[in-house]
C-alpha atoms as a PDB file:
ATOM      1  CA  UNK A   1       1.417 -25.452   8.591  1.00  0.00           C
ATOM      2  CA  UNK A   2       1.290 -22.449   6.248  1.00  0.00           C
ATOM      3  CA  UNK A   3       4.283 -20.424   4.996  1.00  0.00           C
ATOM      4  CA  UNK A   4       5.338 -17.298   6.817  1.00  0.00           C
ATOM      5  CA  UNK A   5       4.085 -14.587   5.657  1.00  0.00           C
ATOM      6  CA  UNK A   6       6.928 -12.678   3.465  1.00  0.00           C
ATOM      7  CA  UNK A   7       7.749  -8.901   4.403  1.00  0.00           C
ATOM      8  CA  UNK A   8       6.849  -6.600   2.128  1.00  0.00           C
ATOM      9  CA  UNK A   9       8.575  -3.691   0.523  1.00  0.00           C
ATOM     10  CA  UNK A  10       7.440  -0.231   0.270  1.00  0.00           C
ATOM     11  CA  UNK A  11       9.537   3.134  -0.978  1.00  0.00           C
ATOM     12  CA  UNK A  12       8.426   5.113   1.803  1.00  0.00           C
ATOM     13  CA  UNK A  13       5.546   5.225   4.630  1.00  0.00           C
ATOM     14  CA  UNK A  14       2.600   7.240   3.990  1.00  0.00           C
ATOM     15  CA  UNK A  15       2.453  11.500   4.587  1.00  0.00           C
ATOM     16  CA  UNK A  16      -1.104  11.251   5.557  1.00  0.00           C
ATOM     17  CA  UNK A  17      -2.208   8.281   7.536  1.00  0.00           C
ATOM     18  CA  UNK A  18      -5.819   9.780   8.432  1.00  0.00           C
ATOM     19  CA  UNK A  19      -8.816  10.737   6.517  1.00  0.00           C
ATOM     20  CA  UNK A  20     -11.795  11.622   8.508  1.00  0.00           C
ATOM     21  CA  UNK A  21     -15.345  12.255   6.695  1.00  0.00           C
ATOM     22  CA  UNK A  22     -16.807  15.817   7.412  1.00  0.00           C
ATOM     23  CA  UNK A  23     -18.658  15.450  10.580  1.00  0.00           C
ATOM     24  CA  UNK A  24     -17.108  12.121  11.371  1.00  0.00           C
ATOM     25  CA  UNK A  25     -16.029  12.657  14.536  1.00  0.00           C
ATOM     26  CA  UNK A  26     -17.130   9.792  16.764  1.00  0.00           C
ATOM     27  CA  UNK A  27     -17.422   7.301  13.641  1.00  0.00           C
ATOM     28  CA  UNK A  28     -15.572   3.830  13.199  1.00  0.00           C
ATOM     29  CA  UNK A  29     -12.360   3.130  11.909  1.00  0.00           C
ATOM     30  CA  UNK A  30     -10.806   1.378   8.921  1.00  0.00           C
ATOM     31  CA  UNK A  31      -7.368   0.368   9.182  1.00  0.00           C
ATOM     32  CA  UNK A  32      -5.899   0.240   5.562  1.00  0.00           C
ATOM     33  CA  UNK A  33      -2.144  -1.514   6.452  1.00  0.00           C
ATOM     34  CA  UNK A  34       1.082   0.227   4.669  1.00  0.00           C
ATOM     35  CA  UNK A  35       1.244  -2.669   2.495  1.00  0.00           C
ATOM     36  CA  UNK A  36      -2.403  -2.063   1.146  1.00  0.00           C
ATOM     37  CA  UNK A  37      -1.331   1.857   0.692  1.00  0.00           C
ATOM     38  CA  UNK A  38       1.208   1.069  -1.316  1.00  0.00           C
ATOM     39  CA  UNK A  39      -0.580  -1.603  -3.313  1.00  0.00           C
ATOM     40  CA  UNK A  40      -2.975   0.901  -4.005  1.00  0.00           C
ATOM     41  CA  UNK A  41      -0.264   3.750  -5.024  1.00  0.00           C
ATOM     42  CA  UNK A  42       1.161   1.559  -7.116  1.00  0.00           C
ATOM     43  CA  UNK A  43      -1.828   0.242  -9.104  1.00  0.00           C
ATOM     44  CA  UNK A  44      -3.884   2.936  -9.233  1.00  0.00           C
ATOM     45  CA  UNK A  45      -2.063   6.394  -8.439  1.00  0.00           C
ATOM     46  CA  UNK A  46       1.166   5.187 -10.914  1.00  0.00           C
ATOM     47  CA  UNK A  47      -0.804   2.867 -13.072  1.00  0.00           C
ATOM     48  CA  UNK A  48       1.570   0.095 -12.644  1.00  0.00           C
ATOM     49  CA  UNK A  49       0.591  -3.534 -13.552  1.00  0.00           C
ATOM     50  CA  UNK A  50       0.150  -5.938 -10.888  1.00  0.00           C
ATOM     51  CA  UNK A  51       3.209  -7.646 -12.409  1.00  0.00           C
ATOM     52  CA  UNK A  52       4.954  -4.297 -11.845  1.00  0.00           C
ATOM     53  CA  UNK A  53       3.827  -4.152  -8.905  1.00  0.00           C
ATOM     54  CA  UNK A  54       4.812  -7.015  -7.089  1.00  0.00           C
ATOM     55  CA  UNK A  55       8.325  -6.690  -8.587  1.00  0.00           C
ATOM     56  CA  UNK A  56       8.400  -3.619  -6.398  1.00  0.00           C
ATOM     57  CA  UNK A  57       6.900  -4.624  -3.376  1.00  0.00           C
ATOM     58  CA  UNK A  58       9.084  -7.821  -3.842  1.00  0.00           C
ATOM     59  CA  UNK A  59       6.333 -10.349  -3.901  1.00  0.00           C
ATOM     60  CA  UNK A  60       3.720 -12.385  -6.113  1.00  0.00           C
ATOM     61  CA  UNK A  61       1.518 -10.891  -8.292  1.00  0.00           C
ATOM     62  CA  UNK A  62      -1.374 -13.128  -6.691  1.00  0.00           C
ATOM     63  CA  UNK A  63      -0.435 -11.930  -3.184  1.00  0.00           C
ATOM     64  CA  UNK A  64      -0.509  -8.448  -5.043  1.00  0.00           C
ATOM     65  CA  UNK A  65      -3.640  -9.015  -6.648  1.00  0.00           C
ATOM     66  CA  UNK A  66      -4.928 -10.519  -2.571  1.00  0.00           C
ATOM     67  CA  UNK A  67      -3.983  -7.368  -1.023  1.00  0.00           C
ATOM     68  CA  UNK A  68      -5.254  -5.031  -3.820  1.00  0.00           C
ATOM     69  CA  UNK A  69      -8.625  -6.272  -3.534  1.00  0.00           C
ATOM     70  CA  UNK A  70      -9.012  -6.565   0.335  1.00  0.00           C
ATOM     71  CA  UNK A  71      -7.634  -2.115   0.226  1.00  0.00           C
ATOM     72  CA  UNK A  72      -9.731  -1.171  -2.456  1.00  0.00           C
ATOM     73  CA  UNK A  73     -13.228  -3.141  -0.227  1.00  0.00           C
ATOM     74  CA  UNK A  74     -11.635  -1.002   2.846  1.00  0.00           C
ATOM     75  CA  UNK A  75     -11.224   1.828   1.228  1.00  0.00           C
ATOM     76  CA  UNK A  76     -14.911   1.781  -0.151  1.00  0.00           C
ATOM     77  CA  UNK A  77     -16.043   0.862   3.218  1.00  0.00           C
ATOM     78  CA  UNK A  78     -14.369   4.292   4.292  1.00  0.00           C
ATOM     79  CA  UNK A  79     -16.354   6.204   1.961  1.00  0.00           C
ATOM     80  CA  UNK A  80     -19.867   4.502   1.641  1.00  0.00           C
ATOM     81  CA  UNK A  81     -20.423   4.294   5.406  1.00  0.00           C
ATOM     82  CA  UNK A  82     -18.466   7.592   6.719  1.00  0.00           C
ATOM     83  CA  UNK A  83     -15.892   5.609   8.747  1.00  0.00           C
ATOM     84  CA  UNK A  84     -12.400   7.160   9.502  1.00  0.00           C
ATOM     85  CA  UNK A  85      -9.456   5.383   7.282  1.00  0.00           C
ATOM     86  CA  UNK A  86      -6.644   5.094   9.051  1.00  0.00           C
ATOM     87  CA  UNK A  87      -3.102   3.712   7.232  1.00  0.00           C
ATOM     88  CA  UNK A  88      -0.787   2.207   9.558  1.00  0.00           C
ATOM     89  CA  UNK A  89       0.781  -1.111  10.529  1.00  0.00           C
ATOM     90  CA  UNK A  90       1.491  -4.245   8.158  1.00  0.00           C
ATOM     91  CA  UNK A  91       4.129  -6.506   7.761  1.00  0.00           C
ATOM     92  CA  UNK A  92       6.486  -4.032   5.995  1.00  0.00           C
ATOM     93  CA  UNK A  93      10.108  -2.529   5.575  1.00  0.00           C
ATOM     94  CA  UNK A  94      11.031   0.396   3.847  1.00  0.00           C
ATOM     95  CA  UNK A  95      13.354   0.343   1.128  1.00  0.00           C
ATOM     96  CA  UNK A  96      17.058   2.173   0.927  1.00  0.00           C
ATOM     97  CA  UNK A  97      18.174   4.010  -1.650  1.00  0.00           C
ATOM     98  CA  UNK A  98      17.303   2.226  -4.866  1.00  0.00           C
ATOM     99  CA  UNK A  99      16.763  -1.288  -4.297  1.00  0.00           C
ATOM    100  CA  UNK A 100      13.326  -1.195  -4.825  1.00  0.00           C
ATOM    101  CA  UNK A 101      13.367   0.952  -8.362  1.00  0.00           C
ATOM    102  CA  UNK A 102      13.555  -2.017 -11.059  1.00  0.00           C
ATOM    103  CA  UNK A 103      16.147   0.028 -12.937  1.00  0.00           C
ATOM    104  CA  UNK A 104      19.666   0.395 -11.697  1.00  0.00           C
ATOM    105  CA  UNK A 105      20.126   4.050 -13.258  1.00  0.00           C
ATOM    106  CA  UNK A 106      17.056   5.429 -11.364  1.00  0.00           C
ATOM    107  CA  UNK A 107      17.322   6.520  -7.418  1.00  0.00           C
ATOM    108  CA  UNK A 108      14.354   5.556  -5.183  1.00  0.00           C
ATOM    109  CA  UNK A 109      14.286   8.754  -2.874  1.00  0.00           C
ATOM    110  CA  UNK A 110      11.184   7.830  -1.441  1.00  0.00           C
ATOM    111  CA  UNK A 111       9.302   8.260  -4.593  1.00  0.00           C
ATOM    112  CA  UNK A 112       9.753   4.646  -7.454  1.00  0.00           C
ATOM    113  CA  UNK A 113      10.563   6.625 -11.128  1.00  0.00           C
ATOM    114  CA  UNK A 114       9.987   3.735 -12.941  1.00  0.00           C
END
């Protein structure tokens, strides 16, 4: 039987959770999952190491490394075939305060300083 899957932490949930291509109204969807968004904020919008990340997000870095690949093949998928990304659900809790800021001097607010 497999281990349960461990909840992940994220600073705070996403401002915009849709992004539809211009004329895309009646197109698919492609769910990208909170933990995948903040994988992906992490990595690539703070420039964090996968080590860095996963110390934030309070898992491995290979479960890191799992979840960065399978966002960055949605969010391609998004943009090559004009399908609507959505970001919601995921197996997630949102930090409070500053536990999830790796220094003790530096306040989470939503937004990881580090």
């Amino acid at each position: 039987m497999p281990r349960p899957v461990r909840v992940r932490r994220v600073c705070e949930e996403p401002r915009y959770t849709r992004f539809v291509p211009q004329g895309g109204a009646d197109n698919e969807l492609q769910v990208l999952t909170i933990e995948e968004y903040e994988t992906i904020r992490h990595v690539d919008y703070q420039k964090k190491t996968h080590e860095e990340c996963a110390a934030l997000m309070d898992i491995s870095r290979t479960t890191v490394t799992e979840i960065y690949e399978s966002a960055r093949f949605k969010i391609a998928d998004a943009l090559i075939n004009g399908k609507t990304l959505c970001v919601e659900g995921g197996n997630y809790r949102v930090c409070e305060g500053g536990e999830c800021c790796l220094s003790n001097d530096k306040k989470c607010n939503g937004v990881c300083k580090n």
